[in-house]
Protein backbone atom coordinates (compact mmCIF):
# COMPACT_ATOMS: atom_id res chain seq x y z
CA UNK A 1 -12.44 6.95 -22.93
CA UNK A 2 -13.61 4.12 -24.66
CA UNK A 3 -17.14 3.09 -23.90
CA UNK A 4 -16.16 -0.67 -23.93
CA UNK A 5 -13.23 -0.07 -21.33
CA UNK A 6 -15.12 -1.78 -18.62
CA UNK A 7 -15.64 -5.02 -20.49
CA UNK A 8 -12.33 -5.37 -21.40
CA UNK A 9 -11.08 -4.75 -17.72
CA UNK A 10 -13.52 -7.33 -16.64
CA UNK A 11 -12.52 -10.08 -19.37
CA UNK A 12 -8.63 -9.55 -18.18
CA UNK A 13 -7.36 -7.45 -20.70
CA UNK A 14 -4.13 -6.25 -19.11
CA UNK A 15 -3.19 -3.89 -21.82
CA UNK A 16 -6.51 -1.87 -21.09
CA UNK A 17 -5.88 -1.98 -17.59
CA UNK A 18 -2.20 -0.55 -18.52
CA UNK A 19 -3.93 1.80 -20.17
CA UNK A 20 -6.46 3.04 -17.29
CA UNK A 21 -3.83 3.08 -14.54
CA UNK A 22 -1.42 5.07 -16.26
CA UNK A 23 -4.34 7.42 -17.01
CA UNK A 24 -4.26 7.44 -12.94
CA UNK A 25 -1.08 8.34 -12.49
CA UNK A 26 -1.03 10.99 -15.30
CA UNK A 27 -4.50 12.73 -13.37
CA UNK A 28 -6.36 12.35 -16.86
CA UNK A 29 -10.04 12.78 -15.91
CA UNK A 30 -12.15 9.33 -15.78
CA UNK A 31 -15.51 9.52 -15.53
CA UNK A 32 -17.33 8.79 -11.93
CA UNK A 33 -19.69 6.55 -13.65
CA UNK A 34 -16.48 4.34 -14.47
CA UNK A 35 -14.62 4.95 -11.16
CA UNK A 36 -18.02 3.67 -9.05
CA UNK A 37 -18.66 0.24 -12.07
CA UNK A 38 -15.04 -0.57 -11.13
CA UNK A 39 -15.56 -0.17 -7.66
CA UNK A 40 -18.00 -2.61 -7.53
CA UNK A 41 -15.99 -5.08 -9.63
CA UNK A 42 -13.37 -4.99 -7.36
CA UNK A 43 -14.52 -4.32 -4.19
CA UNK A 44 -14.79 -7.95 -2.40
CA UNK A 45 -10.87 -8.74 -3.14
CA UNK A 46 -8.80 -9.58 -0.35
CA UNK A 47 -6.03 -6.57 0.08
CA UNK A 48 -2.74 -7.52 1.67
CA UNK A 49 0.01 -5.06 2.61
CA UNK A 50 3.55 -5.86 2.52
CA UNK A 51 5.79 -3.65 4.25
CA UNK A 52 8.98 -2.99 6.62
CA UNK A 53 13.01 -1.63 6.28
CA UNK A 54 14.87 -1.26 3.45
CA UNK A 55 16.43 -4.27 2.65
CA UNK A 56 14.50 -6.51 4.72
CA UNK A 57 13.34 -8.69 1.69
CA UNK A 58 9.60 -7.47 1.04
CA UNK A 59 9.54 -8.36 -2.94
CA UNK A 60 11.55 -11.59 -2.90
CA UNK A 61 8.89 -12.29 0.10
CA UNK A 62 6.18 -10.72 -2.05
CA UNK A 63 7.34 -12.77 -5.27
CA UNK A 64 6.89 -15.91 -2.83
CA UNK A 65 3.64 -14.91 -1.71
CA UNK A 66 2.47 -14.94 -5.36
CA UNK A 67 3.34 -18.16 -5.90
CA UNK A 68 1.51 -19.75 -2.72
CA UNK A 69 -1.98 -17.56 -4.08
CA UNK A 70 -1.52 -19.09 -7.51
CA UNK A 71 -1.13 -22.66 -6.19
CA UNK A 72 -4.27 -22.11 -3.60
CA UNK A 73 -6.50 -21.22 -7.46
CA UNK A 74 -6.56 -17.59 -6.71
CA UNK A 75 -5.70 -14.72 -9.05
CA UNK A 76 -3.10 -11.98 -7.81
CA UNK A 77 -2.60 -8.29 -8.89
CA UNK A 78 0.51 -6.68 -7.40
CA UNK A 79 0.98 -2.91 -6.58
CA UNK A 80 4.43 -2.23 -5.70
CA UNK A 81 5.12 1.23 -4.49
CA UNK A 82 8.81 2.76 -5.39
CA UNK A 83 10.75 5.11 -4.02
CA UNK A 84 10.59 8.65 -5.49
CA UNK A 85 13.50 11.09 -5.65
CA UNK A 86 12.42 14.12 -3.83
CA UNK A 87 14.48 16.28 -6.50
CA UNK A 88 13.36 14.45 -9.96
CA UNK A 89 10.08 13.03 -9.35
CA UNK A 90 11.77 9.76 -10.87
CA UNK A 91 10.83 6.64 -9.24
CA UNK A 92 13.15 3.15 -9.44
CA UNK A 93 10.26 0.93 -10.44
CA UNK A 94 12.20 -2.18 -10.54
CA UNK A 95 9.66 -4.51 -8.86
CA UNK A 96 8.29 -5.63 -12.13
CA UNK A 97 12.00 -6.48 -12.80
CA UNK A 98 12.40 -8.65 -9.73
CA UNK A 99 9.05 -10.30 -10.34
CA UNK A 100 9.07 -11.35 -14.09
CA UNK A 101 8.70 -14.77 -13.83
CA UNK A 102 5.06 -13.82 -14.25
CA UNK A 103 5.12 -12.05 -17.26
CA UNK A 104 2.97 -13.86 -19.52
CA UNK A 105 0.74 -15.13 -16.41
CA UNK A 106 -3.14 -13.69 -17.03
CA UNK A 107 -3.68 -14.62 -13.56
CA UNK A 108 -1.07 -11.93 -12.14
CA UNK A 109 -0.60 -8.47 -12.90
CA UNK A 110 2.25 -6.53 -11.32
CA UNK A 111 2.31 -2.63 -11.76
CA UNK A 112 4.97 -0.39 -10.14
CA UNK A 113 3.94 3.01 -9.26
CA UNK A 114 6.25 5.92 -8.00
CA UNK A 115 5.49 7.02 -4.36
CA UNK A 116 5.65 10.90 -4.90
CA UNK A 117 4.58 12.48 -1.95
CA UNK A 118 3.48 9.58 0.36
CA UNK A 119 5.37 9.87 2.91
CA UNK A 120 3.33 7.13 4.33
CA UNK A 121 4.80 4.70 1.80
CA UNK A 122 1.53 3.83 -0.16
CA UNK A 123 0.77 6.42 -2.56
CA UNK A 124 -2.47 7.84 -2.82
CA UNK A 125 -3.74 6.68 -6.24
CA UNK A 126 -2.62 2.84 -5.27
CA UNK A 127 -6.41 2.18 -4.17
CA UNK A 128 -7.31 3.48 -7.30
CA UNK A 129 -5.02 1.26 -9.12
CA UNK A 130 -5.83 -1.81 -6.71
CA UNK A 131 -9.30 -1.08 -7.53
CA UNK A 132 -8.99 -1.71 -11.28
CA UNK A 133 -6.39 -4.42 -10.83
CA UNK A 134 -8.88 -5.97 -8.55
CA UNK A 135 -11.84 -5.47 -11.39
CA UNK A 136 -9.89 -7.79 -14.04
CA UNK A 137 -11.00 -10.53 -11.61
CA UNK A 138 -7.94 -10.66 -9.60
CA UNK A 139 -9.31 -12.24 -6.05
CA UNK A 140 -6.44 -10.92 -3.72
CA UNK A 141 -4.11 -6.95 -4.58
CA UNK A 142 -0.58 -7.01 -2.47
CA UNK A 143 0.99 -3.93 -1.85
CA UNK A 144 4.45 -3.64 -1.63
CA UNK A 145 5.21 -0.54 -0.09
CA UNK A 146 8.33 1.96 -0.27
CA UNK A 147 11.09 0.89 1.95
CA UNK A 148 11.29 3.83 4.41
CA UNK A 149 10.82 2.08 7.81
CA UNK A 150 9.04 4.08 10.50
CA UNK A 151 6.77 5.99 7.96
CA UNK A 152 4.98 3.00 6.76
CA UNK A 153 1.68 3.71 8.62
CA UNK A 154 -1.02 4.22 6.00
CA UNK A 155 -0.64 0.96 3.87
CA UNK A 156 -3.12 -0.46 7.10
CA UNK A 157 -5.53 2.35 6.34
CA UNK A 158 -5.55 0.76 2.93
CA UNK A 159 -5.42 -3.06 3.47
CA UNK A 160 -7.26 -5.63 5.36
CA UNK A 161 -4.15 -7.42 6.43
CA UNK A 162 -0.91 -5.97 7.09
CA UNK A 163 2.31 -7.85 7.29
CA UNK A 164 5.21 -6.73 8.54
CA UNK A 165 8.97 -7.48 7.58
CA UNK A 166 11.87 -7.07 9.51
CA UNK A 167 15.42 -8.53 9.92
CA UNK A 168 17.32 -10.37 12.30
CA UNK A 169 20.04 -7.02 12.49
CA UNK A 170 20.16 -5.34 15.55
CA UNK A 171 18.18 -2.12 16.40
CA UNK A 172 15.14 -3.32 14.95
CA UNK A 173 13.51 -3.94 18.28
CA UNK A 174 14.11 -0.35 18.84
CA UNK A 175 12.49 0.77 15.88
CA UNK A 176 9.08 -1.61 16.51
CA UNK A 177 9.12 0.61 19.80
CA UNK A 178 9.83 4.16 17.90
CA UNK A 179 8.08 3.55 15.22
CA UNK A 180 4.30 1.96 17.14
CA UNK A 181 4.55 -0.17 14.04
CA UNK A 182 2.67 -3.13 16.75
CA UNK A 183 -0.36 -1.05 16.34
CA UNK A 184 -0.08 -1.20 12.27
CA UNK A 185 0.98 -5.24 12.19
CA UNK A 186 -1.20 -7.75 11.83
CA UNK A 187 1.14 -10.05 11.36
CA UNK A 188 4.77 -10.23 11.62
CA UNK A 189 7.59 -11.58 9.56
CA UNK A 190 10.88 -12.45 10.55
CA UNK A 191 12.42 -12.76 7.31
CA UNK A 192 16.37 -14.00 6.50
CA UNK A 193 16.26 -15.82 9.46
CA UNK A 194 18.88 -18.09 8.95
CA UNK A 195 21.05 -15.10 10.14
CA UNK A 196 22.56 -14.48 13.32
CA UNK A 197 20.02 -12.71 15.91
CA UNK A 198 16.78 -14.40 14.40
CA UNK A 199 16.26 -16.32 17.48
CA UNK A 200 16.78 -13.13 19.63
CA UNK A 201 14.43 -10.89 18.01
CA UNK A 202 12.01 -13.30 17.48
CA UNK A 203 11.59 -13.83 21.45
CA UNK A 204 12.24 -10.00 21.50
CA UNK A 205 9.11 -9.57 19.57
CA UNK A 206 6.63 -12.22 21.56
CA UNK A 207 7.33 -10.48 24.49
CA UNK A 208 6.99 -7.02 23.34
CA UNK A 209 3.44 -8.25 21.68
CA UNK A 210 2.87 -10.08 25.07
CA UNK A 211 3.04 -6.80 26.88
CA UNK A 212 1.19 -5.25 24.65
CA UNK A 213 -2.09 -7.02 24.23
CA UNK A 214 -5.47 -6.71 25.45
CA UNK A 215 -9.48 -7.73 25.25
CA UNK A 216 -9.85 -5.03 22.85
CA UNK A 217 -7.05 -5.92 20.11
CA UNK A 218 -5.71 -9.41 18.70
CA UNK A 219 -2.05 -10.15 19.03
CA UNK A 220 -0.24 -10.83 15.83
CA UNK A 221 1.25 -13.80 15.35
CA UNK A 222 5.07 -13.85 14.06
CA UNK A 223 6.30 -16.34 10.91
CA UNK A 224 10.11 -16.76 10.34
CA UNK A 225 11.17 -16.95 6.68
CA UNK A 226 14.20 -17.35 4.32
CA UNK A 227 12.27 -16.10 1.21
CA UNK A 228 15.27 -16.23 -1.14
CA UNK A 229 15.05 -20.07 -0.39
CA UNK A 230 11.40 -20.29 0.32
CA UNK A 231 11.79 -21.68 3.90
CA UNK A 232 8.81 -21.10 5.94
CA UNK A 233 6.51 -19.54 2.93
CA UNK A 234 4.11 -22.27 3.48
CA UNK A 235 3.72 -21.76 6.95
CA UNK A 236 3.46 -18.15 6.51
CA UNK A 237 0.39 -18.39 4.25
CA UNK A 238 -1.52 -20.84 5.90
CA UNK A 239 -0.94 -18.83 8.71
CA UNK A 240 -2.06 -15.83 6.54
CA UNK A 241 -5.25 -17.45 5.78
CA UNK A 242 -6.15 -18.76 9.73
CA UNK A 243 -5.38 -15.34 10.90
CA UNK A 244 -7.96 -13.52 8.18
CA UNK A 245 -10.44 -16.29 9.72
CA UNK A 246 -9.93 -14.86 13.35
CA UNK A 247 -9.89 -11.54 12.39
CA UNK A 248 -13.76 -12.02 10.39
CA UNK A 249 -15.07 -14.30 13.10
CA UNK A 250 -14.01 -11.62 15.32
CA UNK A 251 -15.58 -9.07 13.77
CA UNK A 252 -12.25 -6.88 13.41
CA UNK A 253 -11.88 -7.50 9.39
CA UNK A 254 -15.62 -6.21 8.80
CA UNK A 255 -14.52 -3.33 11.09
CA UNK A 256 -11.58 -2.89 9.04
CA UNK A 257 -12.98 -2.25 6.28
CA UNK A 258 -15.55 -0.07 7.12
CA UNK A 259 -13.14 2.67 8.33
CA UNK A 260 -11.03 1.93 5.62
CA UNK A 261 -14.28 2.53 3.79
CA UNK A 262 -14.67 5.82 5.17
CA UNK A 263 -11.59 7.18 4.76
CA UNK A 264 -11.77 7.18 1.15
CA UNK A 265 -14.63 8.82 1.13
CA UNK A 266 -13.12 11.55 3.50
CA UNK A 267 -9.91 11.54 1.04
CA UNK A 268 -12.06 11.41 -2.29
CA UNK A 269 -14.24 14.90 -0.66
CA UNK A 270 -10.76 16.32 0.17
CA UNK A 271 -8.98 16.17 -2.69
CA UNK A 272 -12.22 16.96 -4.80
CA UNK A 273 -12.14 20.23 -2.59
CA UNK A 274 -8.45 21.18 -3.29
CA UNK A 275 -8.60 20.86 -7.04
CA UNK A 276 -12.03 23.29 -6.31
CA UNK A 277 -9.57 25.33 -4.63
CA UNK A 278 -6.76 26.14 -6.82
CA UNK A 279 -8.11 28.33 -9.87
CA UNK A 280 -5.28 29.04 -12.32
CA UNK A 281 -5.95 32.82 -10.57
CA UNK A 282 -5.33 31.45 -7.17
CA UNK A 283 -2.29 29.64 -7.79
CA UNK A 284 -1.01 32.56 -9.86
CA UNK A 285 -1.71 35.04 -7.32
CA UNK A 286 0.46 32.77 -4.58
CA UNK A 287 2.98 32.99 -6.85
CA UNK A 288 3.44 36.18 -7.31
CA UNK A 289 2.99 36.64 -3.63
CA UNK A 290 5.63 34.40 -2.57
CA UNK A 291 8.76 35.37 -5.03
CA UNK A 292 11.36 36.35 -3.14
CA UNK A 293 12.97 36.84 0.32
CA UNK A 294 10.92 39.84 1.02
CA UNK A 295 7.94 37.80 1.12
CA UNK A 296 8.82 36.28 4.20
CA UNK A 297 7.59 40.12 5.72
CA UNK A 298 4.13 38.87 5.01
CA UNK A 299 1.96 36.01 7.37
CA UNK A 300 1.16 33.01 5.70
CA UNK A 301 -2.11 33.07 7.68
CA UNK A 302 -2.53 36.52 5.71
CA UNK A 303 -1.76 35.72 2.37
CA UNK A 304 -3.88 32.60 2.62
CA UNK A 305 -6.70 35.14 3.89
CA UNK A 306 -5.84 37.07 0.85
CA UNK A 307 -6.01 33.76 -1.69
CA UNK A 308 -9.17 32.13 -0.32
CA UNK A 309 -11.06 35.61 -0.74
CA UNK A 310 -10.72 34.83 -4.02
């Protein structure tokens, strides 16, 4: 890798961080030396998740979002997380699409990334890739994450302020109860509102949160927007930006981010264990184990045995 990567990253050179995030994605090995300089770049940036239903509006909110940053003097790097297909591998990727009004703007840069086998909707190299997005001195890294509803959980392990979208349709209050997304939200939006059952689920929601809070957790407060028409973005950020105040004077962000903190270091010893693991020998010897129906005679708890002994 080229020795100079790391000033280019830090003067804004989008093209080299192209470069190093699709190096990322493609599991090309980077140096720790460069992982732990970038790290420290792009550590003190303000991470936002944006997340809910399909269809509930997250990029046309996110896209609005952007806008407010830019106008407040900040610098924005956007990771939005597509959809894979579970049969392909091929991901949609059309965030970029929706957002390229920013194109030739060096103070955002927008990178889709495919959300293989997250099922948690944020893909596990996206801190990676917020981390060098967040090195090319952007101050705040949204994540947009896959639209799959209930299994949206780990973008708050990720994040040190979680929003989350949902739609005046009806069932939704069900699925805030199904899916304990309370205990994920930091904040809520109510976005399309100016359809019928925004008032209802809206007072559906305060009293759910109402019911729900306590001394040891702070209740999140709940924006309605029309983001297509940019009604209530204003609010919504300057709410945004009063809530993050609350949640550092309360001690909760710093919190936040230290198990956040430790996480990754639980995920980075994990999956530094795995690739250990799996020897070309190993993963040729399951393979030959498991080739056909007859192989089903066998334990898994055996063959394992039989593979680690390796």
């Amino acid at each position: 890798m080229d020795a100079n990567i790391l000033d280019l990253i830090r003067s804004n050179d989008h093209l080299t961080v192209s470069r190093l995030i699709t190096h990322i994605e493609n599991d090309k090995k980077i140096s720790n030396s460069v992982l732990e300089e970038i790290y420290k770049y792009g550590k003190d940036a303000l991470r936002i998740g944006v997340t809910g239903p399909p269809g509930c509006g997250k990029s046309t909110l996110t896209d609005q979002l952007i806008k407010q940053i830019l106008n407040d003097g900040q610098s924005v790097g956007v990771v939005a997380v597509d959809p894979t297909s579970p049969f392909t591998g091929g991901a949609l990727l059309g965030d970029r699409v929706r957002m390229n009004n920013y194109i030739w703007n060096d103070d955002v840069y927008i990178r889709s990334l495919g959300s293989k086998d997250s099922r948690g909707g944020l893909a596990t190299k996206a801190q990676y890739i917020g981390d060098v997005i967040a090195a090319s001195k952007k101050n705040v890294i949204i994540y947009e994450t896959v639209g799959v509803g209930q299994g949206e959980y780990d973008v708050s392990n990720a994040v040190d302020l979680t929003i989350v979208t949902l739609v005046p349709e009806a069932g939704d209050e069900i699925q805030l109860m199904k899916a304990g997304i309370i205990e994920v939200a930091d904040i809520f939006v109510i976005n399309k509102s100016d359809r019928d059952g925004a008032d209802r689920i809206y007072q559906s929601l305060k009293t759910m949160l109402h019911s729900f809070s306590d001394n040891k957790t702070l209740t999140p407060p709940v924006f309605s927007t029309c983001a297509n028409i940019n009604k209530g973005i204003e609010e919504l950020y300057m709410g945004m930006k009063n809530h993050i105040d609350i949640l550092k004077g309360s001690g909760f962000f710093n919190k936040k981010r230290l198990d956040r903190h430790r996480k990754r270091v639980l995920d980075i010893i994990k999956n530094n264990l795995i690739k250990e693991f799996w020897t070309k020998e190993k993963i040729d010897l399951l393979n030959t184990k498991v080739n056909n129906i007859k192989s089903l005679k066998v334990s898994p708890y055996k063959l394992a045995k039989d593979i680690s002994s390796l």
